[in-house]
Protein backbone atom coordinates (compact mmCIF):
# COMPACT_ATOMS: atom_id res chain seq x y z
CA UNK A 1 73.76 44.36 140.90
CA UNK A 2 73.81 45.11 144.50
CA UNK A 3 73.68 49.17 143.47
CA UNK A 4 70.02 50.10 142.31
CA UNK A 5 70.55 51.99 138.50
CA UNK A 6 69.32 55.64 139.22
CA UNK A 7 71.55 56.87 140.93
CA UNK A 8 74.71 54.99 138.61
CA UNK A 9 73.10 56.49 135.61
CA UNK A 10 72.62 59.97 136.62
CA UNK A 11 76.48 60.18 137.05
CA UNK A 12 76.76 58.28 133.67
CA UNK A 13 75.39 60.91 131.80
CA UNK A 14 77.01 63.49 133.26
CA UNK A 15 80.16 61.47 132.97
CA UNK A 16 80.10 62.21 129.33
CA UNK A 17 80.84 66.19 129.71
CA UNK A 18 82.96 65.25 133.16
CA UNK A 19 85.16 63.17 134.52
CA UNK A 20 83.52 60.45 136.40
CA UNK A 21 83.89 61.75 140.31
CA UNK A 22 83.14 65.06 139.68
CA UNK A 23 80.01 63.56 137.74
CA UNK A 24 79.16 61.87 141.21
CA UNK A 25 79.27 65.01 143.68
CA UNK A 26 77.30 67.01 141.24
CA UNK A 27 74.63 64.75 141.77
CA UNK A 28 74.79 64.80 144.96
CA UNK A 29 75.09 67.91 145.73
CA UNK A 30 72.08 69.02 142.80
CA UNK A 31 70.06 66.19 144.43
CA UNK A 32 70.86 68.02 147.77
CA UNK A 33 69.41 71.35 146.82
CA UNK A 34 66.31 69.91 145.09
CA UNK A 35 66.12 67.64 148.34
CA UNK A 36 65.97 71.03 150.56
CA UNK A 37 63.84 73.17 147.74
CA UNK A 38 60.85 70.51 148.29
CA UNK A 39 61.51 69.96 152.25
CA UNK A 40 61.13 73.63 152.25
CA UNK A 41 57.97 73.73 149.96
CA UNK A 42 56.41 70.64 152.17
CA UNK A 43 57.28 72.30 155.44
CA UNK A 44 55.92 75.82 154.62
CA UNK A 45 52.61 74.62 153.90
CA UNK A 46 51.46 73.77 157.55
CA UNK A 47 54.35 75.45 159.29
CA UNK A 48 55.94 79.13 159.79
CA UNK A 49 59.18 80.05 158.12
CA UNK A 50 61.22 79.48 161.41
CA UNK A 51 60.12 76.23 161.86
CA UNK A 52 60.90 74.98 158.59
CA UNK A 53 64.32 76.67 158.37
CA UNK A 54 64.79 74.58 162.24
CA UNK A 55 63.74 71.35 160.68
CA UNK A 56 66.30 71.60 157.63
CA UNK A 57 69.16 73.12 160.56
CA UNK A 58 68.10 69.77 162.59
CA UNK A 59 68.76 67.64 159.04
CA UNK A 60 71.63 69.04 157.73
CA UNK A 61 73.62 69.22 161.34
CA UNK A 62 72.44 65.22 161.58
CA UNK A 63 75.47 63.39 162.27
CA UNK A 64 75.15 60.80 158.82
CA UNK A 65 74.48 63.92 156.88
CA UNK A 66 78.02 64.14 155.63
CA UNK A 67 76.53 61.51 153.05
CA UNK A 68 74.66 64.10 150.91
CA UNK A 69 77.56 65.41 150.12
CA UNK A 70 79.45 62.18 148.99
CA UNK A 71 78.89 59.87 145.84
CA UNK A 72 76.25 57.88 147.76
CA UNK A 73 72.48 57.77 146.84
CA UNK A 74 71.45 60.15 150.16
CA UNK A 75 70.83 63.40 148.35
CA UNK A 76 68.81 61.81 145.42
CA UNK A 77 66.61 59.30 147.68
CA UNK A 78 65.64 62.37 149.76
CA UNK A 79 64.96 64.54 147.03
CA UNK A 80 62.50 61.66 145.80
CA UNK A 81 60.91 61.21 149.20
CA UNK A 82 60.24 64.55 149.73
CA UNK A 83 58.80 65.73 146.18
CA UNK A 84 57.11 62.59 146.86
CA UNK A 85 55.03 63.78 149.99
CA UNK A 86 55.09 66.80 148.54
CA UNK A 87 52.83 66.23 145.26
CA UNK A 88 50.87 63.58 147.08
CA UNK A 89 49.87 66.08 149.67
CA UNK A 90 48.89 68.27 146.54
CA UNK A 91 47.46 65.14 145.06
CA UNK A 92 49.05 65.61 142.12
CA UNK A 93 48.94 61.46 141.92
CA UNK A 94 50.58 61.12 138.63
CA UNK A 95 53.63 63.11 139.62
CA UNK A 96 54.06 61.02 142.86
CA UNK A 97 53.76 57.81 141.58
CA UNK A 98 56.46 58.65 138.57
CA UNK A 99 58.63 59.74 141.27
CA UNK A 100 57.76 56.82 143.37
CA UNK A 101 58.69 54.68 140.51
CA UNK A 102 62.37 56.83 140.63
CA UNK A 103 62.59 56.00 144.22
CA UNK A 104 62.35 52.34 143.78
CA UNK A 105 64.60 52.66 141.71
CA UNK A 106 67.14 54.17 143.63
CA UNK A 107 66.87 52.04 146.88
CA UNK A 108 65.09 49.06 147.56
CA UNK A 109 62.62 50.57 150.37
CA UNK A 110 61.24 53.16 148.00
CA UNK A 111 58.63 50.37 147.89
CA UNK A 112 57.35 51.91 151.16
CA UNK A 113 56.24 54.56 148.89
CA UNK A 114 53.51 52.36 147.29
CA UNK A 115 50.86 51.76 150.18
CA UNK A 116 51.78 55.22 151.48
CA UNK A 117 50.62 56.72 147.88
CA UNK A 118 47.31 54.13 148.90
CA UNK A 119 47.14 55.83 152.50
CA UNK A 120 46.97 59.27 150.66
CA UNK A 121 44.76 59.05 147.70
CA UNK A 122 42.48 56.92 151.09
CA UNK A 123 42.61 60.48 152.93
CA UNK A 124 41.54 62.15 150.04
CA UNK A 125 38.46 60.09 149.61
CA UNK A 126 35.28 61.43 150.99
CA UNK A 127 32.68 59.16 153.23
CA UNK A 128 32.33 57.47 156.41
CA UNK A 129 31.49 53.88 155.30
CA UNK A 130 34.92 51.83 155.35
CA UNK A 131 33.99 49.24 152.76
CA UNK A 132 32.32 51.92 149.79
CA UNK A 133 36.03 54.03 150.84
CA UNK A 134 37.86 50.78 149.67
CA UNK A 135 35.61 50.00 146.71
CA UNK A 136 35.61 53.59 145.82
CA UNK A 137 39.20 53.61 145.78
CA UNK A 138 39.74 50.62 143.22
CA UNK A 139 37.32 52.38 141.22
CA UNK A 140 39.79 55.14 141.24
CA UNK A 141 42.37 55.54 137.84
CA UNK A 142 44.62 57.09 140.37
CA UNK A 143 44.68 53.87 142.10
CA UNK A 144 46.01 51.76 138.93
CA UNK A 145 48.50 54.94 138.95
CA UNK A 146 49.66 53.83 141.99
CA UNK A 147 51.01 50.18 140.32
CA UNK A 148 53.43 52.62 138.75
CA UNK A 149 55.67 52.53 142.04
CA UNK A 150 56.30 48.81 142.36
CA UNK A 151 56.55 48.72 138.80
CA UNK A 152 60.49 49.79 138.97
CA UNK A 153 61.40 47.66 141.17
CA UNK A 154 59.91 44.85 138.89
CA UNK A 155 61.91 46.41 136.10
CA UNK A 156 65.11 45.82 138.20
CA UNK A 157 64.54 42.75 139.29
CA UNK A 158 63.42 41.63 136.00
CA UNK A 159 66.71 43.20 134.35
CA UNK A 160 69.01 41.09 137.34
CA UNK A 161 67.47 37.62 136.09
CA UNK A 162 68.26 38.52 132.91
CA UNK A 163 71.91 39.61 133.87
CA UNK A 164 73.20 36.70 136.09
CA UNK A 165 69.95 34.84 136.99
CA UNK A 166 68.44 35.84 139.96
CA UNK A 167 65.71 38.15 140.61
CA UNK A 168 67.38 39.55 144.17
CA UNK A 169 70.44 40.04 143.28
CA UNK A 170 70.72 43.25 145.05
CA UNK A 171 69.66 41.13 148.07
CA UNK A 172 72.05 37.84 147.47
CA UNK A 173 74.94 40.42 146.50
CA UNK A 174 75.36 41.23 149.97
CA UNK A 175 75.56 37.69 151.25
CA UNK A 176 79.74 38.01 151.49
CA UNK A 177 79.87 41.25 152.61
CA UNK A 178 77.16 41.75 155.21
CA UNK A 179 77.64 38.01 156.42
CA UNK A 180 77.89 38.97 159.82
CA UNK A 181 74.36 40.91 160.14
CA UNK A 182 71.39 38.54 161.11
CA UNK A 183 67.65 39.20 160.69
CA UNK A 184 65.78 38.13 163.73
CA UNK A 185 62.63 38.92 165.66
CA UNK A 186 63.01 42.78 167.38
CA UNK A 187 62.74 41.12 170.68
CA UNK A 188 66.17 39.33 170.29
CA UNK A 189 67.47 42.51 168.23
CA UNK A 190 66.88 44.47 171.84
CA UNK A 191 68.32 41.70 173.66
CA UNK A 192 71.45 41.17 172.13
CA UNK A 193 71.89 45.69 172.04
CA UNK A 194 71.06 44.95 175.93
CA UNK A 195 74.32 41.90 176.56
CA UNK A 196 76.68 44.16 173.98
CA UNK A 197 75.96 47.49 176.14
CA UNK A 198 75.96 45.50 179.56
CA UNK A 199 77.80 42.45 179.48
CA UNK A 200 80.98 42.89 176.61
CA UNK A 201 84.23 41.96 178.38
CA UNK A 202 86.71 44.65 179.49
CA UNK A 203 89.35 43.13 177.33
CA UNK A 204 87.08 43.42 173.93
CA UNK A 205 85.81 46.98 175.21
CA UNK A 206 86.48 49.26 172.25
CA UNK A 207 85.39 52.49 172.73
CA UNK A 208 84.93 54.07 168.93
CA UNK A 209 82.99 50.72 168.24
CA UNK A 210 80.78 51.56 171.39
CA UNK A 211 80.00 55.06 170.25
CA UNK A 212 79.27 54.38 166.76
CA UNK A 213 77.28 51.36 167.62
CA UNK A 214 75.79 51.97 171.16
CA UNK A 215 75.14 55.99 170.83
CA UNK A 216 75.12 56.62 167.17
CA UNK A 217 73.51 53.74 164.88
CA UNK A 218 71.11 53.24 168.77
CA UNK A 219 70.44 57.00 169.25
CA UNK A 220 69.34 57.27 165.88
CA UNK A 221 67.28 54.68 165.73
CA UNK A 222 65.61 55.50 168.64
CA UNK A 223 65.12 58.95 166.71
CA UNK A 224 63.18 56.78 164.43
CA UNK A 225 61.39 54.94 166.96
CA UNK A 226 60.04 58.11 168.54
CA UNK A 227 58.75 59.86 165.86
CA UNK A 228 57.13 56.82 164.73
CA UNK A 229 55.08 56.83 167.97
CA UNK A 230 54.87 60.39 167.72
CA UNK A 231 53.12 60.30 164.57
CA UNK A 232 50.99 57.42 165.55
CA UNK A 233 49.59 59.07 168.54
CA UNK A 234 48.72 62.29 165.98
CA UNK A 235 47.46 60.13 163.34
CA UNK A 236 49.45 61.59 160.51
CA UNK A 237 49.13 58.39 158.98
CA UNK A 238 51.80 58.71 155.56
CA UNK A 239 54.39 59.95 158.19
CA UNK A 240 53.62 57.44 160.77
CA UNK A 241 53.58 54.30 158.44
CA UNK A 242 56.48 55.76 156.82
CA UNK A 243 58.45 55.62 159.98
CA UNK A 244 56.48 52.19 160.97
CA UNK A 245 57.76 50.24 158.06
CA UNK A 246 61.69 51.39 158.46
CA UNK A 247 61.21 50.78 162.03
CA UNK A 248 60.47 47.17 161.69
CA UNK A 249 63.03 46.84 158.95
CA UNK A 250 65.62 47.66 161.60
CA UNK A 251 64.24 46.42 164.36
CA UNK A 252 64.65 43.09 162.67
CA UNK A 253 68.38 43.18 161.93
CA UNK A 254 71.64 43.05 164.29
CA UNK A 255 74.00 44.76 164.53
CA UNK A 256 71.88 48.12 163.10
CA UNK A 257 74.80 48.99 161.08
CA UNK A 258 74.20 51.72 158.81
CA UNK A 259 70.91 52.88 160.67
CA UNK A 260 72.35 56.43 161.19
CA UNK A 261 73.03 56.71 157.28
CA UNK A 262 69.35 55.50 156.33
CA UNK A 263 67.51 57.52 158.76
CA UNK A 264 69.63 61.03 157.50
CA UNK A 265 66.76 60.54 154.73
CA UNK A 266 63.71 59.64 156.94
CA UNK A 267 62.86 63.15 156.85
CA UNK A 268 59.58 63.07 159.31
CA UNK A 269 62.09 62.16 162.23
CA UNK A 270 63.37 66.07 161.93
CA UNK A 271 60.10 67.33 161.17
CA UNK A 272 59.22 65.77 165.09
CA UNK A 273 62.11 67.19 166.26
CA UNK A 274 61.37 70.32 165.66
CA UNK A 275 57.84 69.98 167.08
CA UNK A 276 59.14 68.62 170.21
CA UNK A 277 62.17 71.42 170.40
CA UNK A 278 59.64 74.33 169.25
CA UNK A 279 59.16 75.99 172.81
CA UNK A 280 62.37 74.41 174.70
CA UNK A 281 65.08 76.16 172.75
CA UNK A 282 67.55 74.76 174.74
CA UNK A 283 66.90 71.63 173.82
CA UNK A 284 66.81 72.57 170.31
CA UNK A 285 70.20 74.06 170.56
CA UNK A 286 71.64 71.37 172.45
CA UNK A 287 70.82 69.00 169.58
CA UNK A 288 72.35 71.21 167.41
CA UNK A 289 75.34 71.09 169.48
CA UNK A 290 75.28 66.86 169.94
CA UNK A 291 75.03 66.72 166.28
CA UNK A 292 77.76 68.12 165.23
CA UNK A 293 80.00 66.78 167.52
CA UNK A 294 79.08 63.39 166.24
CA UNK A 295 78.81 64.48 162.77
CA UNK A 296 82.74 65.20 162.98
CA UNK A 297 83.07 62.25 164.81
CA UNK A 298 81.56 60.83 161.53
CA UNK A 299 84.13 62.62 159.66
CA UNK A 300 86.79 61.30 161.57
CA UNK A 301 85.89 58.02 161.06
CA UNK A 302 85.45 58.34 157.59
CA UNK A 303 88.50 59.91 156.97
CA UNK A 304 90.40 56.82 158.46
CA UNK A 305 89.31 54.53 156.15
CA UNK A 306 86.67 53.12 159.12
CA UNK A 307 83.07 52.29 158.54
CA UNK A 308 80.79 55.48 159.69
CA UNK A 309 77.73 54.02 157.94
C-alpha cells in the first residue's frame, strides 16, 4: 500500500507481453522520453532552442537522475508534471486536471498540482477587483474540473480502507522503515544539519555518509530552496508555489533523505539554473562537470547495495 497504483499498473500491463523487469524499464524509459518531449515543448515556448536543450543537459546530468532510468516512479511523475504545466499554460484545463488526477496517483505530492491548477486558471482570469476574480472563478466549470486532481488521491485512499483499514496506508506503511526520520519545525531541521556538519565526533566521522548527506541530499535542497526564491522574487507564481510547497515538505523532515531523488523531478529548479548559468558559461559548465561526478558517485553507491536516494 505504501507504492501509489500508476506506476505498478503500467508495468502490469505490459507484463502480460513481457517479462516483469523488462516491463518496468520500458516504462521508465517511455515515461523518460515523453518526460523530455513536453519539457522541450514547455521550454520552447518562452525560451530559444539553446536554452531549452541547457535546461534538459542540466536535468539529465543531475546527480539522482540515474532514477529515470530504473524501475522507480521518476520518469512517469515528471512526464505528468511537465504535460501538466504544459496544457495548463495552454489552458487546456481538462487535459491538466486528468493528468493531475494521474499524478496523484503516482505520488502522494501530485496533490500540489491542485491549487497550482487554481493559481493558473486565477492568471487566466481577467480584472483587477480581487473578490469578483475569486467569485468569478467558482463560477468557472473549469474550476469544478479542477476537483478532478484530489479526486485520485481519494480513490486511493478510499481503495486502502477497503484493503486493510486505514485510509493512509501509504503514510503508516512507512512507520518501520523510515522510523528514524522525524518531522519537526524547519528551524530545528537547520539546526540539527548545523551540529551533524559541525559538531559529529571524529570517531563516528564517515565520509560517504557526509557527502551523500551534507553535499548531496543539502546541495540539492538548497537547489530547491533557491529557485523557490528565485521564482518568488519574479512572480512566476505556478513555479514558485510549486517549489514553495516541496520546500516546506522538506524543510520539515530530518535527516532529508531522499531529497536529491525527489527534486530530479522538480523540474523549475533546472529551468533557474539555466537562467542563472545563461551568460556565465563557466558556471554552466562547471555544473555540468559537479554533476556528473556525483551522479557516478550515485552509481557507485547504488551499485553497492547502499542507499543513494
Amino acid at each position: 500500500m505504501v507504492i501509489f497504483p500508476l506506476y505498478p499498473l503500467l508495468v502490469a500491463v505490459f507484463s502480460f507481453f513481457l517479462p516483469s523487469a523488462f516491463s518496468g524499464f520500458l516504462v521508465s524509459f517511455l515515461s523518460l522520453t515523453v518526460a523530455l518531449y513536453y519539457f522541450y515543448k514547455l521550454l520552447r515556448q518562452t525560451g530559444s532552442e539553446e536554452t531549452t536543450i541547457r535546461a534538459i543537459i542540466l536535468l539529465l546530468f543531475f546527480p539522482s537522475a540515474m532514477f529515470f532510468s530504473l524501475i522507480y516512479t521518476e520518469s512517469l511523475f515528471l512526464a505528468l508534471l511537465v504535460s501538466f504545466f504544459y496544457y495548463a499554460q495552454k489552458r487546456r484545463w481538462l487535459t491538466a486536471a486528468v493528468i493531475g488526477f494521474l499524478a496523484t496517483l503516482t505520488r502522494n505530492v501530485g496533490i500540489f498540482l491542485w491549487p497550482i491548477y487554481l493559481i493558473f486558471l486565477f492568471k487566466a482570469l481577467t480584472g483587477d477587483d480581487l473578490k469578483k476574480k475569486i467569485i468569478n472563478l467558482i463560477k468557472e466549470k473549469e474550476f469544478w474540473y479542477s476537483l478532478i486532481i484530489p479526486a485520485g488521491l481519494l480513490l486511493y485512499c478510499l481503495y486502502s480502507f477497503w484493503i486493510v483499514g486505514d485510509f493512509f496506508a501509504f503514510v503508516s506503511g512507512q512507520k518501520g522503515w523510515a522510523q528514524w526520520r522525524t518531522f519537526m519545525w524547519p528551524g530545528r531541521t537547520l539546526s540539527n544539519f548545523y551540529h551533524f556538519i559541525f559538531f559529529t565526533p571524529a570517531s563516528q566521522f564517515d565520509p560517504f555518509n557526509f557527502i551523500r548527506m551534507v553535499i548531496i541530499e543539502g546541495g540539492s535542497f538548497l537547489f530547491l530552496l533557491a529557485s523557490t526564491i528565485y521564482w518568488l522574487i519574479k512572480k512566476d507564481w505556478p513555479y514558485a508555489f510549486f517549489c514553495l510547497f516541496n520546500t516546506l515538505l522538506f524543510s520539515c523532515m530530518f535527516p532529508m533523505l531522499s531529497v536529491n531523488r525527489y527534486t530530479v523531478v522538480i523540474f523549475p529548479i533546472f529551468i533557474f539554473l539555466e537562467k542563472i548559468t545563461r551568460k556565465i558559461n563557466w558556471l554552466f559548465y562547471s555544473l555540468i562537470v559537479v554533476f556528473f561526478i556525483f551522479f557516478v558517485f550515485n552509481v557507485y553507491l547504488f551499485s553497492t547495495g547502499a542507499w543513494a536516494g
